[in-house]
N, C-alpha and C. Protein backbone atom coordinates (compact mmCIF):
# COMPACT_ATOMS: atom_id res chain seq x y z
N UNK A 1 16.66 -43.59 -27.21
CA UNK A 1 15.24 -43.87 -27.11
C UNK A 1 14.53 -42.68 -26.46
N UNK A 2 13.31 -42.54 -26.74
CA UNK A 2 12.37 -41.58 -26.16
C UNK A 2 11.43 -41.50 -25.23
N UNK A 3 11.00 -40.84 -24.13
CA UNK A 3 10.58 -41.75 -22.91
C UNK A 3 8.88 -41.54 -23.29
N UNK A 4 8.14 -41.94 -23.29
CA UNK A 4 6.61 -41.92 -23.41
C UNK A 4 6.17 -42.01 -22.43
N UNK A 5 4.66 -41.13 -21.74
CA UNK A 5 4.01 -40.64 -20.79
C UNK A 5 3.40 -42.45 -20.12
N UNK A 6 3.88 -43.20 -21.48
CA UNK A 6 2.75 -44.34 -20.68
C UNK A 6 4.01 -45.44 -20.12
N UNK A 7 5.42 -45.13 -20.77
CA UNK A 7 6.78 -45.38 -19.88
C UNK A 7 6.96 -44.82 -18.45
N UNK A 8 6.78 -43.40 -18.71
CA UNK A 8 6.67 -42.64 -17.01
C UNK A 8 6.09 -43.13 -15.74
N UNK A 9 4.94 -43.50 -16.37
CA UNK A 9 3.39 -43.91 -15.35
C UNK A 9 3.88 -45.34 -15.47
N UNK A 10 4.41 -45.95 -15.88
CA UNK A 10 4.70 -47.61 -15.41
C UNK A 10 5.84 -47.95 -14.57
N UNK A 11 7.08 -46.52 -14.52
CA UNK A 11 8.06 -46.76 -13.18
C UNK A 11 7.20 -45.82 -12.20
N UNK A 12 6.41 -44.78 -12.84
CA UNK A 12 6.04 -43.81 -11.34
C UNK A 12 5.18 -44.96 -10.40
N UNK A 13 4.67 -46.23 -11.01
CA UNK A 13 3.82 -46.75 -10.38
C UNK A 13 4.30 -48.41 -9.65
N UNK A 14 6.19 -48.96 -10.30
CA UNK A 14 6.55 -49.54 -9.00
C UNK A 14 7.02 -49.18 -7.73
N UNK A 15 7.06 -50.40 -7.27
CA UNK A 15 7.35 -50.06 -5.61
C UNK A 15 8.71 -50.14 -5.74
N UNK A 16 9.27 -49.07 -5.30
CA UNK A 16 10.45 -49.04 -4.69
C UNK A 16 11.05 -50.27 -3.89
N UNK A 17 10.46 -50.41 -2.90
CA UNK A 17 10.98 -51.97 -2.41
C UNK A 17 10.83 -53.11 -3.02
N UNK A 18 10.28 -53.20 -4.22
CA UNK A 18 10.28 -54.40 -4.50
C UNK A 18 11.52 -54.40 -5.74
N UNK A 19 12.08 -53.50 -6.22
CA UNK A 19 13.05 -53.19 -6.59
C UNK A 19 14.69 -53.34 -6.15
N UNK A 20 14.42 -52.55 -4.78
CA UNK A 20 15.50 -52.79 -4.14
C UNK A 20 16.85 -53.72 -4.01
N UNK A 21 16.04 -54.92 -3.85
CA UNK A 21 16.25 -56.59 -3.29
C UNK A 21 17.48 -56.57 -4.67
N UNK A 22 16.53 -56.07 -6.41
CA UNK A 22 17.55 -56.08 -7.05
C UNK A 22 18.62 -55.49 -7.15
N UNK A 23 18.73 -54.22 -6.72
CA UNK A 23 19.67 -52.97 -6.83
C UNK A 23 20.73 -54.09 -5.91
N UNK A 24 20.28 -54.61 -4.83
CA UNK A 24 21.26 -54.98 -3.53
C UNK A 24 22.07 -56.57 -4.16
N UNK A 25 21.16 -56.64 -5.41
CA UNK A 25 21.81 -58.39 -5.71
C UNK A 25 22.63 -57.93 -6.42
N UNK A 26 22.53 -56.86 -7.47
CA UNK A 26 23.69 -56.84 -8.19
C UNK A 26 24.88 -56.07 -7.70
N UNK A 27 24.96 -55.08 -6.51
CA UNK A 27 26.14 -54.36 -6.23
C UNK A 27 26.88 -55.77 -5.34
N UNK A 28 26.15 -56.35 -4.75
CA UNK A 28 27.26 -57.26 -3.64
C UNK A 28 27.48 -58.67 -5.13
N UNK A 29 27.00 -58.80 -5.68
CA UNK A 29 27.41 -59.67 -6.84
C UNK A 29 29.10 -59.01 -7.17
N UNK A 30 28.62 -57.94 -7.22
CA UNK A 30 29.99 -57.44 -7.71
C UNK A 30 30.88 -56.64 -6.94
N UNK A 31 30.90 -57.59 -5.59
CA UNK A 31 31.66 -57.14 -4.20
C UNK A 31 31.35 -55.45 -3.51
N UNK A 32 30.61 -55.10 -3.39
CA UNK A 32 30.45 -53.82 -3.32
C UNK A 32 29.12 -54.09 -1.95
N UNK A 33 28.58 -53.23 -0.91
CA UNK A 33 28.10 -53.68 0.08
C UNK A 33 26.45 -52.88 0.09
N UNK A 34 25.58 -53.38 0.99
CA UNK A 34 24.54 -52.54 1.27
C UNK A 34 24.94 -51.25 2.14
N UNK A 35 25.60 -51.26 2.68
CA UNK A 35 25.78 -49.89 2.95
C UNK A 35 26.09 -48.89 2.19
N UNK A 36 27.33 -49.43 0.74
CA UNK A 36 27.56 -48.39 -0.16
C UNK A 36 26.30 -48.20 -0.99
N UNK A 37 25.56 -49.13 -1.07
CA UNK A 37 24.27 -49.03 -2.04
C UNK A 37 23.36 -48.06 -1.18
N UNK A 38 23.42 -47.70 0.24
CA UNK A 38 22.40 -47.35 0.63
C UNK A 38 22.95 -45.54 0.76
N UNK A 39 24.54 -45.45 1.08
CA UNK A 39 25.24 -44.37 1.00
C UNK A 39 24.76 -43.53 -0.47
N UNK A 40 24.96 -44.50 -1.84
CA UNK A 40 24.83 -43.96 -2.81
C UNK A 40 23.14 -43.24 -2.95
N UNK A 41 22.06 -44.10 -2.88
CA UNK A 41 20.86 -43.89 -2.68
C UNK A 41 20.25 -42.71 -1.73
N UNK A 42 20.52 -42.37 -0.15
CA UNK A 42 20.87 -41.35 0.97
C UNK A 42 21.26 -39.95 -0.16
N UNK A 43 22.72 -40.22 -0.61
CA UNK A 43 23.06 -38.67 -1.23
C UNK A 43 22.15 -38.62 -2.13
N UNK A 44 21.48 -39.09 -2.71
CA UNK A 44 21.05 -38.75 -4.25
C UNK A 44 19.37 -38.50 -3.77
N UNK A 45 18.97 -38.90 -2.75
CA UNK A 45 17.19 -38.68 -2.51
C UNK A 45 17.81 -37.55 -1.28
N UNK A 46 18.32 -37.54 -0.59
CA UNK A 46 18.29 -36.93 1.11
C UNK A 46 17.95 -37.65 2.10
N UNK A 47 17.21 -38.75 1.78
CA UNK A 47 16.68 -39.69 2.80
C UNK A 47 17.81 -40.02 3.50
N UNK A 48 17.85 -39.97 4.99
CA UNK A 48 18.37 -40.74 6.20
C UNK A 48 18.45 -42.51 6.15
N UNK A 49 18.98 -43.40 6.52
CA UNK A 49 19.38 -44.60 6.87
C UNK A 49 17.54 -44.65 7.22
N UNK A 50 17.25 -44.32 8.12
CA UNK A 50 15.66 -44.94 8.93
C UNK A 50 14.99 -44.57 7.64
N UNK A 51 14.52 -43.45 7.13
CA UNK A 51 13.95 -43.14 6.33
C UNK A 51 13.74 -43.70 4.94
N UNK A 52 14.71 -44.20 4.19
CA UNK A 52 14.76 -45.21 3.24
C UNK A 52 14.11 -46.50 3.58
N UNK A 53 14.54 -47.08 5.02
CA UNK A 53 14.10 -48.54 5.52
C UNK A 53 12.34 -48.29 5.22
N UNK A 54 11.82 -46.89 6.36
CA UNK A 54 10.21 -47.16 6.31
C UNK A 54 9.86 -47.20 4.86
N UNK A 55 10.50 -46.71 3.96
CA UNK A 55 9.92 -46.08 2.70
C UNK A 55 10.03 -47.70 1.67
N UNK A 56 10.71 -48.31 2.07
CA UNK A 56 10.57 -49.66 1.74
C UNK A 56 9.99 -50.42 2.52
N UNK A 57 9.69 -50.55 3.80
CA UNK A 57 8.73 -51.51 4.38
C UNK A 57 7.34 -50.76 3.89
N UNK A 58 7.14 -49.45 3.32
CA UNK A 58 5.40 -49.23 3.44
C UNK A 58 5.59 -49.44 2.26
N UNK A 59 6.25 -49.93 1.25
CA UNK A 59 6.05 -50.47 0.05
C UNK A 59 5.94 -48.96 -1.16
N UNK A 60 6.39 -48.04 -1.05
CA UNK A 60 5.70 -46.87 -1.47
C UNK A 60 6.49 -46.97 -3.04
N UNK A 61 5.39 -46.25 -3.89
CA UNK A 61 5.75 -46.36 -5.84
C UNK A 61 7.07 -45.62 -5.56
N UNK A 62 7.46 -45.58 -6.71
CA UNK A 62 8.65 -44.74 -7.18
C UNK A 62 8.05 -43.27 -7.31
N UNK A 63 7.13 -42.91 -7.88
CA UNK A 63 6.23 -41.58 -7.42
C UNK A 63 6.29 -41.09 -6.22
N UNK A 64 5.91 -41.83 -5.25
CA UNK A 64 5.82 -40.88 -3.77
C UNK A 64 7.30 -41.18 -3.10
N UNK A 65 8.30 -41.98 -3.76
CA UNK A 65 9.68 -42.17 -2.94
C UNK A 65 10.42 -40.89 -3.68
N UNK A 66 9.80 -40.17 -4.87
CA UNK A 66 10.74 -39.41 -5.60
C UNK A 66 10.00 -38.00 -4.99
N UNK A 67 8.69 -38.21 -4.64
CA UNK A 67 8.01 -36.70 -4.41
C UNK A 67 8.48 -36.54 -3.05
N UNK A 68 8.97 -37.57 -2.26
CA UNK A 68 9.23 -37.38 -1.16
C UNK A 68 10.91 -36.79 -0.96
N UNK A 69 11.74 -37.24 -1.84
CA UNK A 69 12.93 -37.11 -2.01
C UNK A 69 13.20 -34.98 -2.47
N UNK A 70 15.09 -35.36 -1.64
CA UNK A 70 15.47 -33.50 -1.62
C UNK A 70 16.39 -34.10 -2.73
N UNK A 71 16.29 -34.62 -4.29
CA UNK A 71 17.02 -34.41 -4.85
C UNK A 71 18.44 -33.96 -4.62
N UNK A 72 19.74 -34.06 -4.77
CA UNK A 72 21.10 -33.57 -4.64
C UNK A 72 20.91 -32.52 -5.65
N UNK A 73 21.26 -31.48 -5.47
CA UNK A 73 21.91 -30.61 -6.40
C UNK A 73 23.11 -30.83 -7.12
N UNK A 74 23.65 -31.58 -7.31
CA UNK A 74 24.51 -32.04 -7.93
C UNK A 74 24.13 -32.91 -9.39
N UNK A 75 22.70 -33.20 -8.87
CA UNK A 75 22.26 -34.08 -9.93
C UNK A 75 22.23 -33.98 -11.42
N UNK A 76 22.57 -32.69 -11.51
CA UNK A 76 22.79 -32.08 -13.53
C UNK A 76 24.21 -32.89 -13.56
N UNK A 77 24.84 -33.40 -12.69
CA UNK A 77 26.15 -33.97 -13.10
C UNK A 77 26.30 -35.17 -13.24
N UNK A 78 25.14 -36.03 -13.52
CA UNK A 78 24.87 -37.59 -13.67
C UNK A 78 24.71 -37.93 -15.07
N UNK A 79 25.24 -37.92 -15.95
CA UNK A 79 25.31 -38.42 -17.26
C UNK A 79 25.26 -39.39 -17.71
N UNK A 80 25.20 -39.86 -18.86
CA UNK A 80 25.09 -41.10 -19.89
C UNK A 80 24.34 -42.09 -20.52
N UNK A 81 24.56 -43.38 -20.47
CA UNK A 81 23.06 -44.19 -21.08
C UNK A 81 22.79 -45.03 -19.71
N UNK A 82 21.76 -45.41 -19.34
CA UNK A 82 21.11 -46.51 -18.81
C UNK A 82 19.70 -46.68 -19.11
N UNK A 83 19.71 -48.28 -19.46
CA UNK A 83 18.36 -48.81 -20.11
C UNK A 83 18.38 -48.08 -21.50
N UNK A 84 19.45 -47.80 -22.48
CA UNK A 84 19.05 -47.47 -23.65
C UNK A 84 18.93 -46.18 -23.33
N UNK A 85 18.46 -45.27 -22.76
CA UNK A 85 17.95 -43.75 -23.11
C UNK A 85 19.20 -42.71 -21.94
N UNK A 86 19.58 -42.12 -22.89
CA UNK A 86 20.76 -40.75 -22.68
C UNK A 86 20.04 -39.74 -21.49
N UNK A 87 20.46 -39.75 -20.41
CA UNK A 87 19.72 -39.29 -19.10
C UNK A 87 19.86 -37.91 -19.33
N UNK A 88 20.64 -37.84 -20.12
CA UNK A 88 20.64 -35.78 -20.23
C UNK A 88 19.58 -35.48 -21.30
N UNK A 89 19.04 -36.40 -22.18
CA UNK A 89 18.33 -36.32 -23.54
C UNK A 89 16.66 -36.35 -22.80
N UNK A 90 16.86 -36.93 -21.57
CA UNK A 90 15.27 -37.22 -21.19
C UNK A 90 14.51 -35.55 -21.01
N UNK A 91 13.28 -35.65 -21.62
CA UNK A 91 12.34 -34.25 -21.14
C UNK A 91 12.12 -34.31 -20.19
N UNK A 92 12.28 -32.49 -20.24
CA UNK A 92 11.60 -32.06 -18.12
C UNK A 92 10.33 -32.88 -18.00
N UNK A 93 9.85 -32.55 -19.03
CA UNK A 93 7.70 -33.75 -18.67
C UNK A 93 8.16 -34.81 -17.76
N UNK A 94 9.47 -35.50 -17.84
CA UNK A 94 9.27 -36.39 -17.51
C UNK A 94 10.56 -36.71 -16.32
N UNK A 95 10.63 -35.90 -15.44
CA UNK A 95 11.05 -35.69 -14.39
C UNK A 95 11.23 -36.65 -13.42
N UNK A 96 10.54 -37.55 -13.18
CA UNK A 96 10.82 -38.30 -11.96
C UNK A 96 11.09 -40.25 -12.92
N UNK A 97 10.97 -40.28 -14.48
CA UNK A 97 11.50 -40.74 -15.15
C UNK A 97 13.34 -40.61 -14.83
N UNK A 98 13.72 -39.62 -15.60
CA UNK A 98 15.24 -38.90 -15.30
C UNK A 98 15.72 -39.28 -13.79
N UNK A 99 14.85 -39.21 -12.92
CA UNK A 99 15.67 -38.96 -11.49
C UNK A 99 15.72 -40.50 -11.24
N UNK A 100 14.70 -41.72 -11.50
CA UNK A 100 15.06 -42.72 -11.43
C UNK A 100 16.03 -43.34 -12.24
N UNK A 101 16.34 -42.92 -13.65
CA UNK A 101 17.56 -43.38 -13.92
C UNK A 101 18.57 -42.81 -13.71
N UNK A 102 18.94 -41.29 -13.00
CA UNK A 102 19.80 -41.24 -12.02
C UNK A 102 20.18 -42.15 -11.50
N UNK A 103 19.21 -42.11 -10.51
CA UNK A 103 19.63 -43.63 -9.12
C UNK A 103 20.42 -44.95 -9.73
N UNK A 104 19.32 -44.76 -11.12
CA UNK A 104 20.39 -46.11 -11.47
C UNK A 104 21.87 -46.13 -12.05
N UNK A 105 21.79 -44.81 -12.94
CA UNK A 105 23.49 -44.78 -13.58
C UNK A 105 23.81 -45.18 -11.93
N UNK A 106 23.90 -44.32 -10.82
CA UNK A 106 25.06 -44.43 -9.87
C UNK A 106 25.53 -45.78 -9.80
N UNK A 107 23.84 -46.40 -9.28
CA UNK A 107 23.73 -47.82 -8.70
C UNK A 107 24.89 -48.67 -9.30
N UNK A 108 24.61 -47.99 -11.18
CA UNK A 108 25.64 -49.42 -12.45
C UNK A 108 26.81 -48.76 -12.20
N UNK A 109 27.24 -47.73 -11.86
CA UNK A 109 28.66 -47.11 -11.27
C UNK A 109 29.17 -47.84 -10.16
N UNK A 110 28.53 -48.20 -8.71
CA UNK A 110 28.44 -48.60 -7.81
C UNK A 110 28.96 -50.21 -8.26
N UNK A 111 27.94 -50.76 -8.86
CA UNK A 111 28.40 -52.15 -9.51
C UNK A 111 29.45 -52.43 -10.42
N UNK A 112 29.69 -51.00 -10.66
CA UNK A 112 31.14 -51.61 -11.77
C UNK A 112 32.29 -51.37 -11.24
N UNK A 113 32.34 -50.90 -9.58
CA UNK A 113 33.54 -50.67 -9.28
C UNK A 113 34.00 -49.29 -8.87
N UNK A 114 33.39 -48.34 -9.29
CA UNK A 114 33.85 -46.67 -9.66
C UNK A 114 33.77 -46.26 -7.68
N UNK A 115 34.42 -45.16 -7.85
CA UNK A 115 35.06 -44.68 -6.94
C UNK A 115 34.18 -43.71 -6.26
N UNK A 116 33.62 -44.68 -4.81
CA UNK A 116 32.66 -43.99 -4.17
C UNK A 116 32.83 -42.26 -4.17
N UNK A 117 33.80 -41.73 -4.23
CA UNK A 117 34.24 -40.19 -4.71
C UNK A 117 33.89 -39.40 -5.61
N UNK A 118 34.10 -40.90 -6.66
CA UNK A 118 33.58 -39.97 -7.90
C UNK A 118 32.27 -40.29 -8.18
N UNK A 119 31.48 -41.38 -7.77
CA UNK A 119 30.16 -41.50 -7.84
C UNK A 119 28.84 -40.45 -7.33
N UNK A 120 29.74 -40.21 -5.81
CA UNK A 120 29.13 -38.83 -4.90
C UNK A 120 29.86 -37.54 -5.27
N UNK A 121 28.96 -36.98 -6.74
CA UNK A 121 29.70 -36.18 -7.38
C UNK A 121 30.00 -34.66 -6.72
N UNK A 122 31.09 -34.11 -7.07
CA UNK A 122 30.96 -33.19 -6.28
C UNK A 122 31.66 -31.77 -7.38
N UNK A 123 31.08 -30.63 -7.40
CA UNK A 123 31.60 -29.39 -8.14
C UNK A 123 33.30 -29.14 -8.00
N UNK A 124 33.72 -28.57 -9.12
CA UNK A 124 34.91 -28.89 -8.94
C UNK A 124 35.04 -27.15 -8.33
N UNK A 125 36.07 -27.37 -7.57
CA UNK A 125 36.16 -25.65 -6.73
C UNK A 125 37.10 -24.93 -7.92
């Protein structure tokens, strides 16, 4: 699938916290904890433990949680499908599109079991 400018502007414009609640129902559904959900989330924005919390109590879009975010450099190494569209196929235009379904491949990694190791990807030496 192909991402459209008026797809972009409808995640740049939820709230992150109101999201959350789901990210957290489905990893402990599938035995896995808020801390690893919050570990996985931490590497992939830069945000600190406190820093994630305010950024969900002030309710802030996915826009200012991503403009606020130090991206991982690692992040060209997040591949595959989620929600239908090939995360390596998404256009630069649409940048903070891509970085939220980042978050999520991990998140459905996170929920399926995969190996906090290999989730927190790392260059091979």
């Amino acid at each position: 699938m192909k991402v459209t400018a008026k797809k972009n502007e409808q995640v740049a414009n939820m709230i992150f916290g109101s999201i959350y609640p789901h990210y957290l129902n489905r990893i402990i559904k599938n035995g896995r904890t808020k801390e690893e959900l919050d570990q996985v989330i931490t590497w992939f924005t830069g945000f600190d433990q406190d820093t994630l919390q305010v950024l969900i109590d002030e309710k802030v879009s996915f826009r200012s949680f991503f403009e606020k975010a130090t991206i991982h450099p690692n992040e060209h190494m997040i591949k595959g499908v989620v929600c239908g569209y090939r995360i390596e196929e998404i256009e630069n235009e649409f940048t903070l599109y891509k970085q939220c379904r980042q978050m999520e491949k991990l998140i459905d990694e996170l929920a399926k079991g995969r190996k906090m190791e290999k989730i927190l990807r790392q260059e091979k030496k």
